[in-house]
PDB file of N, CA and C in Angstrom:
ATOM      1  N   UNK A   1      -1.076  45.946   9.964  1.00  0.00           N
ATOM      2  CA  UNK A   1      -1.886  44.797  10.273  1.00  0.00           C
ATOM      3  C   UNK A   1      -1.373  44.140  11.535  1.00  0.00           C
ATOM      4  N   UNK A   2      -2.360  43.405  12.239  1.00  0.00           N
ATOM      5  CA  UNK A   2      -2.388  43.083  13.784  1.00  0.00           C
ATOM      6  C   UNK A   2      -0.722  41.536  13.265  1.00  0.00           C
ATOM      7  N   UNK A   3      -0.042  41.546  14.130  1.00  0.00           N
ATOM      8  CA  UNK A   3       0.923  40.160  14.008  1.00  0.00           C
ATOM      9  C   UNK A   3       2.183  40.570  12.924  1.00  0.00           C
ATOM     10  N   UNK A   4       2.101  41.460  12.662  1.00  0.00           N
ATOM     11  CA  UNK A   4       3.466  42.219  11.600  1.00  0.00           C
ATOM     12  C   UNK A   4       3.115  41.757  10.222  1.00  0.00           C
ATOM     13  N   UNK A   5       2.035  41.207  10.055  1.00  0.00           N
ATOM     14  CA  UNK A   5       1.725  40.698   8.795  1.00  0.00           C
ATOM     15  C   UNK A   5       1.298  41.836   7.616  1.00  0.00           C
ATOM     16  N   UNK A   6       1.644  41.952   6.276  1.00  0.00           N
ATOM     17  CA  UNK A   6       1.522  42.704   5.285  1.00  0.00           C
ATOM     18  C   UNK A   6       1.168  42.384   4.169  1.00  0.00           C
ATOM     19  N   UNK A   7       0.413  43.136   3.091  1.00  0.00           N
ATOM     20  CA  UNK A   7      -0.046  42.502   1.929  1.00  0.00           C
ATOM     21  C   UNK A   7       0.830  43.735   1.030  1.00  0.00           C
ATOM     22  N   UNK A   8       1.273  43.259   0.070  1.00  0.00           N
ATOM     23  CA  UNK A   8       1.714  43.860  -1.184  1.00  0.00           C
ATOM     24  C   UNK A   8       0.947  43.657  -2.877  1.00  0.00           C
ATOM     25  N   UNK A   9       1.120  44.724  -3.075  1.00  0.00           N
ATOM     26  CA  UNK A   9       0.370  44.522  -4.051  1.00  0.00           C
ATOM     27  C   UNK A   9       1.414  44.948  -5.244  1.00  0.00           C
ATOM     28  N   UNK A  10       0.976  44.152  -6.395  1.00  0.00           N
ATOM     29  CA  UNK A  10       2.105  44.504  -7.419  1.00  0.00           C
ATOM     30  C   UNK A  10       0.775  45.050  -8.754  1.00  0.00           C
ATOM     31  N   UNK A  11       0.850  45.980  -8.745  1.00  0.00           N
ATOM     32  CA  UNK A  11      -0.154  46.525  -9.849  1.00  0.00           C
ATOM     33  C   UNK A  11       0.987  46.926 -11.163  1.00  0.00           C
ATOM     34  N   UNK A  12       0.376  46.218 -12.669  1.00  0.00           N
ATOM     35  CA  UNK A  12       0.898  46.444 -13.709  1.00  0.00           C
ATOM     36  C   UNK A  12       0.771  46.716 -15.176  1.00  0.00           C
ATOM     37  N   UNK A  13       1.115  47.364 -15.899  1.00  0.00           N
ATOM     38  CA  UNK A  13       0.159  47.870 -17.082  1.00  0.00           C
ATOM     39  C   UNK A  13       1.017  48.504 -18.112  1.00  0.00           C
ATOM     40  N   UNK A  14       0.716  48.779 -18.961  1.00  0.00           N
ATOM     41  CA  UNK A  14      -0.418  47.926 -20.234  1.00  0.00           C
ATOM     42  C   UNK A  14      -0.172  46.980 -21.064  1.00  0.00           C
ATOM     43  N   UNK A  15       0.501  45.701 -20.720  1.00  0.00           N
ATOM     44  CA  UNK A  15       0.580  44.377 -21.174  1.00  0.00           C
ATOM     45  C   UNK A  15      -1.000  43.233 -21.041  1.00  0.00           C
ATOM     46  N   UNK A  16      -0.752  42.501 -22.178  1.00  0.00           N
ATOM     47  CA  UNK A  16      -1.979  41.909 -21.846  1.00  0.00           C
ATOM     48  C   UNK A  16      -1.571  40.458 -21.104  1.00  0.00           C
ATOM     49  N   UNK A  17      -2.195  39.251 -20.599  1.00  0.00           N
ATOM     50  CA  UNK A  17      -1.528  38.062 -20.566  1.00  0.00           C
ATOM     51  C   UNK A  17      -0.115  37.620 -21.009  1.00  0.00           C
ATOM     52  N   UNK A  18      -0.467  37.720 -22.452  1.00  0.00           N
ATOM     53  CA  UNK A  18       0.530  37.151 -22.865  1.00  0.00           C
ATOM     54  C   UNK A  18       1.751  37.802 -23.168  1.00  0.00           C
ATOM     55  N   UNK A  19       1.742  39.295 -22.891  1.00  0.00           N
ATOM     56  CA  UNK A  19       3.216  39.930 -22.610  1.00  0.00           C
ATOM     57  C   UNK A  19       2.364  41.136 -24.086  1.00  0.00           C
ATOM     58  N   UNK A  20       1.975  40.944 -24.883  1.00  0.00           N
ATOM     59  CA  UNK A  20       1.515  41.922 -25.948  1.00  0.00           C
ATOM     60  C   UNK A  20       1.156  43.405 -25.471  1.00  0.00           C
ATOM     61  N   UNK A  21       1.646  44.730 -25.720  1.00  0.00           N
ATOM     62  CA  UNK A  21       1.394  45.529 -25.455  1.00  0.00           C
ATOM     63  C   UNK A  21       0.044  45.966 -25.549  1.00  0.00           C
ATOM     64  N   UNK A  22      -0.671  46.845 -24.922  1.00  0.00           N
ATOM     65  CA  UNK A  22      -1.955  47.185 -25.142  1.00  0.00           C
ATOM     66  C   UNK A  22      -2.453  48.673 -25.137  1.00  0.00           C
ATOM     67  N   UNK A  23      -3.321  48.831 -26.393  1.00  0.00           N
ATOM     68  CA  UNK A  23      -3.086  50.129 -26.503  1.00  0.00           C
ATOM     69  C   UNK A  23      -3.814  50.751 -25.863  1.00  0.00           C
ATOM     70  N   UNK A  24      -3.722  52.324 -24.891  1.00  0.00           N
ATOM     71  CA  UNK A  24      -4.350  52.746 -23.720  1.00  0.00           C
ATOM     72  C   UNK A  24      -5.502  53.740 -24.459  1.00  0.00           C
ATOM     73  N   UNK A  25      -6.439  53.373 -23.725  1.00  0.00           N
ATOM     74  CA  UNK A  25      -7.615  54.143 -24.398  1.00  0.00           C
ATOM     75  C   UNK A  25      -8.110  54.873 -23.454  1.00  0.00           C
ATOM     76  N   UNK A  26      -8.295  56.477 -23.737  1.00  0.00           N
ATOM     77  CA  UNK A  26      -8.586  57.601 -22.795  1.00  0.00           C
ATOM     78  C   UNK A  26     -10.215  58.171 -23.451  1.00  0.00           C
ATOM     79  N   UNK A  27     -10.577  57.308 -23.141  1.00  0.00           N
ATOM     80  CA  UNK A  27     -12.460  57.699 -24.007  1.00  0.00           C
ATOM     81  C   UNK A  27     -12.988  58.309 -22.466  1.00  0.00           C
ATOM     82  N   UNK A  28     -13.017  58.590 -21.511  1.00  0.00           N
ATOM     83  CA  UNK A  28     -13.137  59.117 -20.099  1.00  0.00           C
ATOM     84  C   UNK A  28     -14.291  57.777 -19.314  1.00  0.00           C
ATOM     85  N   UNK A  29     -14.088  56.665 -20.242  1.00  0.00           N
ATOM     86  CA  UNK A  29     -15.229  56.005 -19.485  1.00  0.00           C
ATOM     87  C   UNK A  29     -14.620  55.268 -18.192  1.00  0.00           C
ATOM     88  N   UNK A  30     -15.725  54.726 -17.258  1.00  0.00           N
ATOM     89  CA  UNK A  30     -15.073  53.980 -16.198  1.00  0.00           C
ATOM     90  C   UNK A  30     -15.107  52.226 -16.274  1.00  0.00           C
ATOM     91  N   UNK A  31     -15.132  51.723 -17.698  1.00  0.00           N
ATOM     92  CA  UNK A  31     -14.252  50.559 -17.708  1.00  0.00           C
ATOM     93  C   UNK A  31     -12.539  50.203 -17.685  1.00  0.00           C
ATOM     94  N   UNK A  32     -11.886  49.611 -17.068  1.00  0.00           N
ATOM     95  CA  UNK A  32     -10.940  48.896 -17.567  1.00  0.00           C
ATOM     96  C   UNK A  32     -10.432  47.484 -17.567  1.00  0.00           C
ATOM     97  N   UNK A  33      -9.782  46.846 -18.242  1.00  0.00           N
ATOM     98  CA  UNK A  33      -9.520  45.184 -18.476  1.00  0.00           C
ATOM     99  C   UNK A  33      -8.687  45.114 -17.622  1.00  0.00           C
ATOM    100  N   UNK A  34      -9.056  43.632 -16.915  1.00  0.00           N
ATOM    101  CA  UNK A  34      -7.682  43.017 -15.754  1.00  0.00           C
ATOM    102  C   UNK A  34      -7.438  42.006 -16.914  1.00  0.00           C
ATOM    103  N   UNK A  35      -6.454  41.957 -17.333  1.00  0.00           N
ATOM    104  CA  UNK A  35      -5.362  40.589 -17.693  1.00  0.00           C
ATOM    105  C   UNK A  35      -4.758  39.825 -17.001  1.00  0.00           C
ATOM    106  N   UNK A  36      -4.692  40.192 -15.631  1.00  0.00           N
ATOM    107  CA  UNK A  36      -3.598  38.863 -14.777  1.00  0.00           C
ATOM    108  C   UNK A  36      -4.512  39.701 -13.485  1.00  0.00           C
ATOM    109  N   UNK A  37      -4.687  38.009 -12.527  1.00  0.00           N
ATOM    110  CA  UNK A  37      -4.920  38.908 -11.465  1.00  0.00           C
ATOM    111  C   UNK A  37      -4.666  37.530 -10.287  1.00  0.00           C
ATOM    112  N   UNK A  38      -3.786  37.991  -9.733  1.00  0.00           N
ATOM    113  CA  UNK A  38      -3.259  36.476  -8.563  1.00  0.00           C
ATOM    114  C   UNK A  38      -3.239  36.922  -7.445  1.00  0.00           C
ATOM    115  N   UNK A  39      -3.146  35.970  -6.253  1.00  0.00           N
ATOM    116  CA  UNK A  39      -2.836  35.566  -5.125  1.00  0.00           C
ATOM    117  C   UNK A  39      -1.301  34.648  -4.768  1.00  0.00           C
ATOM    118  N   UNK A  40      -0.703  35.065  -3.991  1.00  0.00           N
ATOM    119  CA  UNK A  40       0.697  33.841  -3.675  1.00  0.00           C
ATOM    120  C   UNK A  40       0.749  34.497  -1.968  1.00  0.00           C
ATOM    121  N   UNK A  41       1.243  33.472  -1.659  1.00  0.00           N
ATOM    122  CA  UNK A  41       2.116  33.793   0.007  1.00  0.00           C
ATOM    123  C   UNK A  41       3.246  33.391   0.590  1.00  0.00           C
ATOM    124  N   UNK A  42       3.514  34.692   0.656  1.00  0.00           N
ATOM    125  CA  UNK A  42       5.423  34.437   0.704  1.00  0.00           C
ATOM    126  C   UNK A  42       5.407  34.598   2.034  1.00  0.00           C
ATOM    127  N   UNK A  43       6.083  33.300   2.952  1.00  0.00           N
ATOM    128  CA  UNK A  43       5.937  33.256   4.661  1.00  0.00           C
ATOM    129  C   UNK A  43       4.634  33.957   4.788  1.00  0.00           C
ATOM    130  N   UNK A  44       4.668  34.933   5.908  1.00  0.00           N
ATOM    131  CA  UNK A  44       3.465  35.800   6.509  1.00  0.00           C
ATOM    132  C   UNK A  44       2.975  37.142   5.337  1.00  0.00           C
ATOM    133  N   UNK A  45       3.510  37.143   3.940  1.00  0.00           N
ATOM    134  CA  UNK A  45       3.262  37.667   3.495  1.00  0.00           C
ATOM    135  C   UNK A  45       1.594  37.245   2.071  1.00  0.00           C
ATOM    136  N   UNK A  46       1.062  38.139   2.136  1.00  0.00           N
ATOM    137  CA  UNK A  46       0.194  37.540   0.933  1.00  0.00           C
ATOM    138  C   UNK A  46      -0.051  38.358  -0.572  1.00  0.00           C
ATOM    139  N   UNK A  47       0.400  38.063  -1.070  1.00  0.00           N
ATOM    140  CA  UNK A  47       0.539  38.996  -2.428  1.00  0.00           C
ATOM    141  C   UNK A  47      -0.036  38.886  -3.497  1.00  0.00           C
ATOM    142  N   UNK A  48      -0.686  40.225  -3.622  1.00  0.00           N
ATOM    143  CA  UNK A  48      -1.569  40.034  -4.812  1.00  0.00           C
ATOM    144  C   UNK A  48      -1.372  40.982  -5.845  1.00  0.00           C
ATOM    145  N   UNK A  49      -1.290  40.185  -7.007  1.00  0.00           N
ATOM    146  CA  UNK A  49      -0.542  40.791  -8.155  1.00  0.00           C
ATOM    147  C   UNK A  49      -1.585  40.914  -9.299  1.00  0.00           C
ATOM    148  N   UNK A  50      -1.566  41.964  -9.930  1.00  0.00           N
ATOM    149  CA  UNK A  50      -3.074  42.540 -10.465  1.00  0.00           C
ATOM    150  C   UNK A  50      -2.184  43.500 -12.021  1.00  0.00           C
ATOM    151  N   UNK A  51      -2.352  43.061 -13.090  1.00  0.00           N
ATOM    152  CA  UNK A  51      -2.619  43.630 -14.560  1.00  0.00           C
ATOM    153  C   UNK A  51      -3.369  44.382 -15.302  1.00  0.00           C
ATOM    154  N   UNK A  52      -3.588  45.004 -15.964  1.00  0.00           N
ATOM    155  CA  UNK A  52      -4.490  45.824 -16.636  1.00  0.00           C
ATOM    156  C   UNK A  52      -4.358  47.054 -17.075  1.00  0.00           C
ATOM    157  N   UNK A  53      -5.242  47.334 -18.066  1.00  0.00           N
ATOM    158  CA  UNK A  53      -5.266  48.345 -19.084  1.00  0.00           C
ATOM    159  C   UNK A  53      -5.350  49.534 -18.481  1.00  0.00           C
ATOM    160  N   UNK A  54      -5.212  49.812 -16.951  1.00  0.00           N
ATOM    161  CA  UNK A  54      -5.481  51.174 -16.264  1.00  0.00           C
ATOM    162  C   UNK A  54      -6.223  50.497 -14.819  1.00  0.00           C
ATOM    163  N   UNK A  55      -6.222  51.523 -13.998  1.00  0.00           N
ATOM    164  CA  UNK A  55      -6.828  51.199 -12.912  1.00  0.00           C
ATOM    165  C   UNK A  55      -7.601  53.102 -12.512  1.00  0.00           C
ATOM    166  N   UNK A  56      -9.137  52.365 -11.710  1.00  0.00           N
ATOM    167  CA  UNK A  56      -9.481  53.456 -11.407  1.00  0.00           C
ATOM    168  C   UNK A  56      -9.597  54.025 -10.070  1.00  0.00           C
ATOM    169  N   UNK A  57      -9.811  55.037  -9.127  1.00  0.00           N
ATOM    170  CA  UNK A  57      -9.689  55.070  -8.112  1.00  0.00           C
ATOM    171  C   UNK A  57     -10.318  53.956  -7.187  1.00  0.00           C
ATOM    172  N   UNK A  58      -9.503  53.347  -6.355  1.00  0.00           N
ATOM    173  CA  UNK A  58     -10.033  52.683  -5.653  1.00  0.00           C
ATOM    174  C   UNK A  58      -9.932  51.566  -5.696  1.00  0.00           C
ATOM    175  N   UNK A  59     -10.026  51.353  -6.953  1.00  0.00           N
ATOM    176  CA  UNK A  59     -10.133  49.801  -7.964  1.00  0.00           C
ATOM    177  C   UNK A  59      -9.384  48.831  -7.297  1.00  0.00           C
ATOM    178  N   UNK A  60      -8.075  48.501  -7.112  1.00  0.00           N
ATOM    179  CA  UNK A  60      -7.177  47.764  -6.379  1.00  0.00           C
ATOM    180  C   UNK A  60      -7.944  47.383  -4.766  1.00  0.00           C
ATOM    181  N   UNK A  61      -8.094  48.169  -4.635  1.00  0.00           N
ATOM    182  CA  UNK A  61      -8.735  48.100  -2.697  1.00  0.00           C
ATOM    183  C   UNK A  61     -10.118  47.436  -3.184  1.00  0.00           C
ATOM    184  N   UNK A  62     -10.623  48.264  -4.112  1.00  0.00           N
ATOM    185  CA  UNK A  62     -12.195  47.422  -4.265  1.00  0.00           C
ATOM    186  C   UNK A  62     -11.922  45.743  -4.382  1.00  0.00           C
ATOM    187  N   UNK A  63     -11.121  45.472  -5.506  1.00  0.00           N
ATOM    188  CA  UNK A  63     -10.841  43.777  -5.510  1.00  0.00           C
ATOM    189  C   UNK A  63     -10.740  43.318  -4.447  1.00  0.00           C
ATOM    190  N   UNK A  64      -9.351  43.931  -3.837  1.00  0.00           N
ATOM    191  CA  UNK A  64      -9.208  43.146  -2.514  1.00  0.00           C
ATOM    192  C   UNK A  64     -10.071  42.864  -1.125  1.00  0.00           C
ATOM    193  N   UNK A  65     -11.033  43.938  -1.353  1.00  0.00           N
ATOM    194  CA  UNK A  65     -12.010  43.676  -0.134  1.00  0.00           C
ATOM    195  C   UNK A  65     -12.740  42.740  -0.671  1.00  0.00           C
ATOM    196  N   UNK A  66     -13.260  42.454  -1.981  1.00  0.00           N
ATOM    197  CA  UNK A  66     -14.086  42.013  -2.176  1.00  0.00           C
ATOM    198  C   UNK A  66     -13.354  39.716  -2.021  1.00  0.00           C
ATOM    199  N   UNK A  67     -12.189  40.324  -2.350  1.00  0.00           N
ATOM    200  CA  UNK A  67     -11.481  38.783  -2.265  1.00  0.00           C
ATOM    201  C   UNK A  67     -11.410  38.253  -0.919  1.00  0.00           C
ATOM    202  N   UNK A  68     -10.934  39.454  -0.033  1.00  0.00           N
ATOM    203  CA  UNK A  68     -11.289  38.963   1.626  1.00  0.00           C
ATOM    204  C   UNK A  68     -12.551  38.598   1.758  1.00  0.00           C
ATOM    205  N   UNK A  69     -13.177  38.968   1.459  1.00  0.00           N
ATOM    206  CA  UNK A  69     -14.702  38.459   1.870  1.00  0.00           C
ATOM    207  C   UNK A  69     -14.708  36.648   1.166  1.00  0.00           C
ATOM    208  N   UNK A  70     -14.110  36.469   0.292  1.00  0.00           N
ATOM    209  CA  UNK A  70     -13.799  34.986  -0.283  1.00  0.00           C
ATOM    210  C   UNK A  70     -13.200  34.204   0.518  1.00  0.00           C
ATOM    211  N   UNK A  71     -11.835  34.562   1.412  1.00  0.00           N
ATOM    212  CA  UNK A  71     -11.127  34.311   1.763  1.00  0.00           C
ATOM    213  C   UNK A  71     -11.491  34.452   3.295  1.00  0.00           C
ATOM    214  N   UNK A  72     -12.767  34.841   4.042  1.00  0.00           N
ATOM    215  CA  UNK A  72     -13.477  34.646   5.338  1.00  0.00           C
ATOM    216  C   UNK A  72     -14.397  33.579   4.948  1.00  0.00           C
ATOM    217  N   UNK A  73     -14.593  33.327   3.623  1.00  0.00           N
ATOM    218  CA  UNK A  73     -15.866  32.149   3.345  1.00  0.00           C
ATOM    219  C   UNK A  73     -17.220  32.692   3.624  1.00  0.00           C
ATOM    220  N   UNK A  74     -17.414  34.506   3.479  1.00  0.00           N
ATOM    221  CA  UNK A  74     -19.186  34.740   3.243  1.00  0.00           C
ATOM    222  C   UNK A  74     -18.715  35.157   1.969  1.00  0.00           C
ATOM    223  N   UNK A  75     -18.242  34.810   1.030  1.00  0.00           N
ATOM    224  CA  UNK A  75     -18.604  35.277  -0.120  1.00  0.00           C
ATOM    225  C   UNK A  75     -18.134  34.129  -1.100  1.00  0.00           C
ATOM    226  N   UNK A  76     -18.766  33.654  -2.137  1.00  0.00           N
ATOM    227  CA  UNK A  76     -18.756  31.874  -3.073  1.00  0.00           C
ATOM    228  C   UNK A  76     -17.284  32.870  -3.974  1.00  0.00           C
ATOM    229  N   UNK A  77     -16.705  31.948  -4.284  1.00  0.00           N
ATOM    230  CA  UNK A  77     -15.700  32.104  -5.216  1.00  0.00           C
ATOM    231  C   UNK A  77     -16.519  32.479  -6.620  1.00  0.00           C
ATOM    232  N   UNK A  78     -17.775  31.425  -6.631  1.00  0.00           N
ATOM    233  CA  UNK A  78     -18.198  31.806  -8.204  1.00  0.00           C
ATOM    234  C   UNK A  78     -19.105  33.521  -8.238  1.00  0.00           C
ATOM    235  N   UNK A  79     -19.237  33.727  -6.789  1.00  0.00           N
ATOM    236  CA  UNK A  79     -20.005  34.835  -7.052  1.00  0.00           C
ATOM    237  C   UNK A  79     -18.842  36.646  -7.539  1.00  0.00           C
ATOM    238  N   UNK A  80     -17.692  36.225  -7.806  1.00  0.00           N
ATOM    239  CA  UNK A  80     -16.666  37.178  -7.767  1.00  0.00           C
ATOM    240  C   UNK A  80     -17.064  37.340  -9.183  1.00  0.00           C
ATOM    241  N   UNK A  81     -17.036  36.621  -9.801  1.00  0.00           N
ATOM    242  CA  UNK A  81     -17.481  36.839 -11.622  1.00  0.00           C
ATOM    243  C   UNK A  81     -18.284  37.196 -11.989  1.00  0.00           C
ATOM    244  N   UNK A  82     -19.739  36.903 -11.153  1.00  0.00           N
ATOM    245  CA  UNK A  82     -20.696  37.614 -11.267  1.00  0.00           C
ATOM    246  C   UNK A  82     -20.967  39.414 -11.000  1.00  0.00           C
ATOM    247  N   UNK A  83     -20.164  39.244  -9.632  1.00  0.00           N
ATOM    248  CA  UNK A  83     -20.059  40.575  -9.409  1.00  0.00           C
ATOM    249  C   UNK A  83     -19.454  41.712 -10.492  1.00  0.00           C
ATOM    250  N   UNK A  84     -18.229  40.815 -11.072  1.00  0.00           N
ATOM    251  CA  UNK A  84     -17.548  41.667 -12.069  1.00  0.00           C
ATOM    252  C   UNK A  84     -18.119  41.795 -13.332  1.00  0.00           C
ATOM    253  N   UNK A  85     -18.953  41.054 -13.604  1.00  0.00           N
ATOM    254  CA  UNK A  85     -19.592  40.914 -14.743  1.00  0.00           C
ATOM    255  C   UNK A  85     -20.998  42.336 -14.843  1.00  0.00           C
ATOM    256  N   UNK A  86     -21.429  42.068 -13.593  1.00  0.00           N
ATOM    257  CA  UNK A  86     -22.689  42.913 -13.312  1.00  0.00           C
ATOM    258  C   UNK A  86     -21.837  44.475 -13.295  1.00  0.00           C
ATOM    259  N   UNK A  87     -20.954  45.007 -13.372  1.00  0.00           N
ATOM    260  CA  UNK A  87     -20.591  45.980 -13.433  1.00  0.00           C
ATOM    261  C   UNK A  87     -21.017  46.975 -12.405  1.00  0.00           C
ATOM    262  N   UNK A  88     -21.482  46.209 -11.295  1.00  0.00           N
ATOM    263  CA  UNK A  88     -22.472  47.271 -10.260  1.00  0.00           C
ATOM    264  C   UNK A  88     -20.958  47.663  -8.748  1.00  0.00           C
ATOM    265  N   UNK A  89     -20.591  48.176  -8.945  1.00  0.00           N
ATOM    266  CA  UNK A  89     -19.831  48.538  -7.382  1.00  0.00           C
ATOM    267  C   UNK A  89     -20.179  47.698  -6.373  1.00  0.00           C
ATOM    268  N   UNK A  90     -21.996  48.387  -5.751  1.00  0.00           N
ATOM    269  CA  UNK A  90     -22.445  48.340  -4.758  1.00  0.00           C
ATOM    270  C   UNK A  90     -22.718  46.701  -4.346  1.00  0.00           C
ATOM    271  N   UNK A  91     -22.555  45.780  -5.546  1.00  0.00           N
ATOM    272  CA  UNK A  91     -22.531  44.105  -5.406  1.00  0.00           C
ATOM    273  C   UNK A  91     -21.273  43.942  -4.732  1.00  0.00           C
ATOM    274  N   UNK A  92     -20.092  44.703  -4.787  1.00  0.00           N
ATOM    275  CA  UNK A  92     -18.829  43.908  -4.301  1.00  0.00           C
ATOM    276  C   UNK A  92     -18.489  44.376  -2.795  1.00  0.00           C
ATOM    277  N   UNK A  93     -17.683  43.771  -1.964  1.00  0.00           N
ATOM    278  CA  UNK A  93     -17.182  43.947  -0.925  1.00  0.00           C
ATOM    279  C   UNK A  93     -16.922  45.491  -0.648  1.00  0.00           C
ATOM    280  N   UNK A  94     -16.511  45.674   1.009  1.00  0.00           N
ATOM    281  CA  UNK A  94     -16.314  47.209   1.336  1.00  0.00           C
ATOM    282  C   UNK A  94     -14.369  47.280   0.788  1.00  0.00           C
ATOM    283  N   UNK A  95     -14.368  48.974   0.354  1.00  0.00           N
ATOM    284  CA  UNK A  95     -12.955  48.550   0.103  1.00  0.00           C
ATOM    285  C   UNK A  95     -12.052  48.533   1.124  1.00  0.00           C
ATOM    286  N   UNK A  96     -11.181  47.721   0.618  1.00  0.00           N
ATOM    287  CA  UNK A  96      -9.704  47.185   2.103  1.00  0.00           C
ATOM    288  C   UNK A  96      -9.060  48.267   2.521  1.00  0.00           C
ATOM    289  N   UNK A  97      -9.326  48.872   3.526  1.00  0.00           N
ATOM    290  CA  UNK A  97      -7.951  49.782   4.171  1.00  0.00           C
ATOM    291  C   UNK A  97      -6.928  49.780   3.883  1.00  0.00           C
ATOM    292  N   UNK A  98      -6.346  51.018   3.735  1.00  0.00           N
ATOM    293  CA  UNK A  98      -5.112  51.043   2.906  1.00  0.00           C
ATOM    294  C   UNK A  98      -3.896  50.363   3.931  1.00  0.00           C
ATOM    295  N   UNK A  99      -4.075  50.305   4.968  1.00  0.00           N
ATOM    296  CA  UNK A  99      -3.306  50.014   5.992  1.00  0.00           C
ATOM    297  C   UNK A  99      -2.526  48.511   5.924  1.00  0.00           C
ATOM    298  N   UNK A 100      -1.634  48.147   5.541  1.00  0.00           N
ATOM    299  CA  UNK A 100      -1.253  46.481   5.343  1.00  0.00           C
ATOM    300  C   UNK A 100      -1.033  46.696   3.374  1.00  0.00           C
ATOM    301  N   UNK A 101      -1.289  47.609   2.766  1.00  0.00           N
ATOM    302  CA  UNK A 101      -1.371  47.600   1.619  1.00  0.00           C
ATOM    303  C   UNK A 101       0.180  48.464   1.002  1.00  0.00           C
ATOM    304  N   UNK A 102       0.781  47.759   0.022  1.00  0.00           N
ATOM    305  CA  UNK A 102       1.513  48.910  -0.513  1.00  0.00           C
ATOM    306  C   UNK A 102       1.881  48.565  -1.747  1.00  0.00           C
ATOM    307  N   UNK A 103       2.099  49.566  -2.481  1.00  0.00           N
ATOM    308  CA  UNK A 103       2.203  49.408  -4.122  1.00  0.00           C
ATOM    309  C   UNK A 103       3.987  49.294  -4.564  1.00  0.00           C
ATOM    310  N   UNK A 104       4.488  48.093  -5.213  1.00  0.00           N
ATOM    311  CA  UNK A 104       5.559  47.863  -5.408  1.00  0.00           C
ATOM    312  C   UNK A 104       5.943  48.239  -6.521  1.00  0.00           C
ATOM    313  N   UNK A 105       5.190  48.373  -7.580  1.00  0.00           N
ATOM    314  CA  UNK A 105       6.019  48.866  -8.789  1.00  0.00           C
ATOM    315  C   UNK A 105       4.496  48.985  -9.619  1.00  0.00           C
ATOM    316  N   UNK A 106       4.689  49.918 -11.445  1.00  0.00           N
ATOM    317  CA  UNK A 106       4.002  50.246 -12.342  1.00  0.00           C
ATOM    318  C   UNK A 106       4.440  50.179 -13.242  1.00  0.00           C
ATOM    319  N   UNK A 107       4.429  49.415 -13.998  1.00  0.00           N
ATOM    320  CA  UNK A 107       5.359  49.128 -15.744  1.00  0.00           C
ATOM    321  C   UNK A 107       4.422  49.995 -16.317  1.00  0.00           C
ATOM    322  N   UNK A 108       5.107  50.655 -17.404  1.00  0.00           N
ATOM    323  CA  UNK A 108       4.574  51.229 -18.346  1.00  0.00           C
ATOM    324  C   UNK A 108       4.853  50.443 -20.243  1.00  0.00           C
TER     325      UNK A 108
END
């Protein structure tokens, strides 16, 4: 990213909120549950830390483009729920380049 600036991402699983294990379900469908899903910024850093029962290709980058688009102000904060709710892809943002992105850890 342009200015040495970097985003990290901390992706983690299969705990729910409240620390309770969760049991992983391999039915081949393409749902899965986010339980935690944040923003923080450490100096020039911005970090977004993301939970859940599995992740699918892409999935991580899909959020985050779709949160930049929040975070330029063309996209309403309330419309992120909708999007996720509607289960449609093609409603959410383009996904974020992997470039500025890197994966810090995976609890099992």
């Amino acid at each position: 990213m342009a200015g040495g600036r970097s985003r990290r991402l901390f992706i983690t699983e299969p705990r729910n909120h409240e620390g309770h294990e969760v049991t992983r379900r391999d039915s081949g469908d393409n749902v899965r549950e986010i339980f935690v899903s944040s923003w923080a910024r450490e100096a020039d850093e911005f970090i977004y830390t993301v939970r859940g029962s599995g992740f699918l290709h892409h999935m991580v980058r899909n959020l985050v483009g779709t949160f930049l688009l929040v975070g330029k102000g063309t996209l309403a904060v309330a419309a992120v729920r909708k999007i996720l709710e509607a289960r449609d892809r093609s409603a959410a943002g383009a996904t974020a380049p992997a470039a500025g992105l890197y994966l810090v850890s995976v609890e099992y």
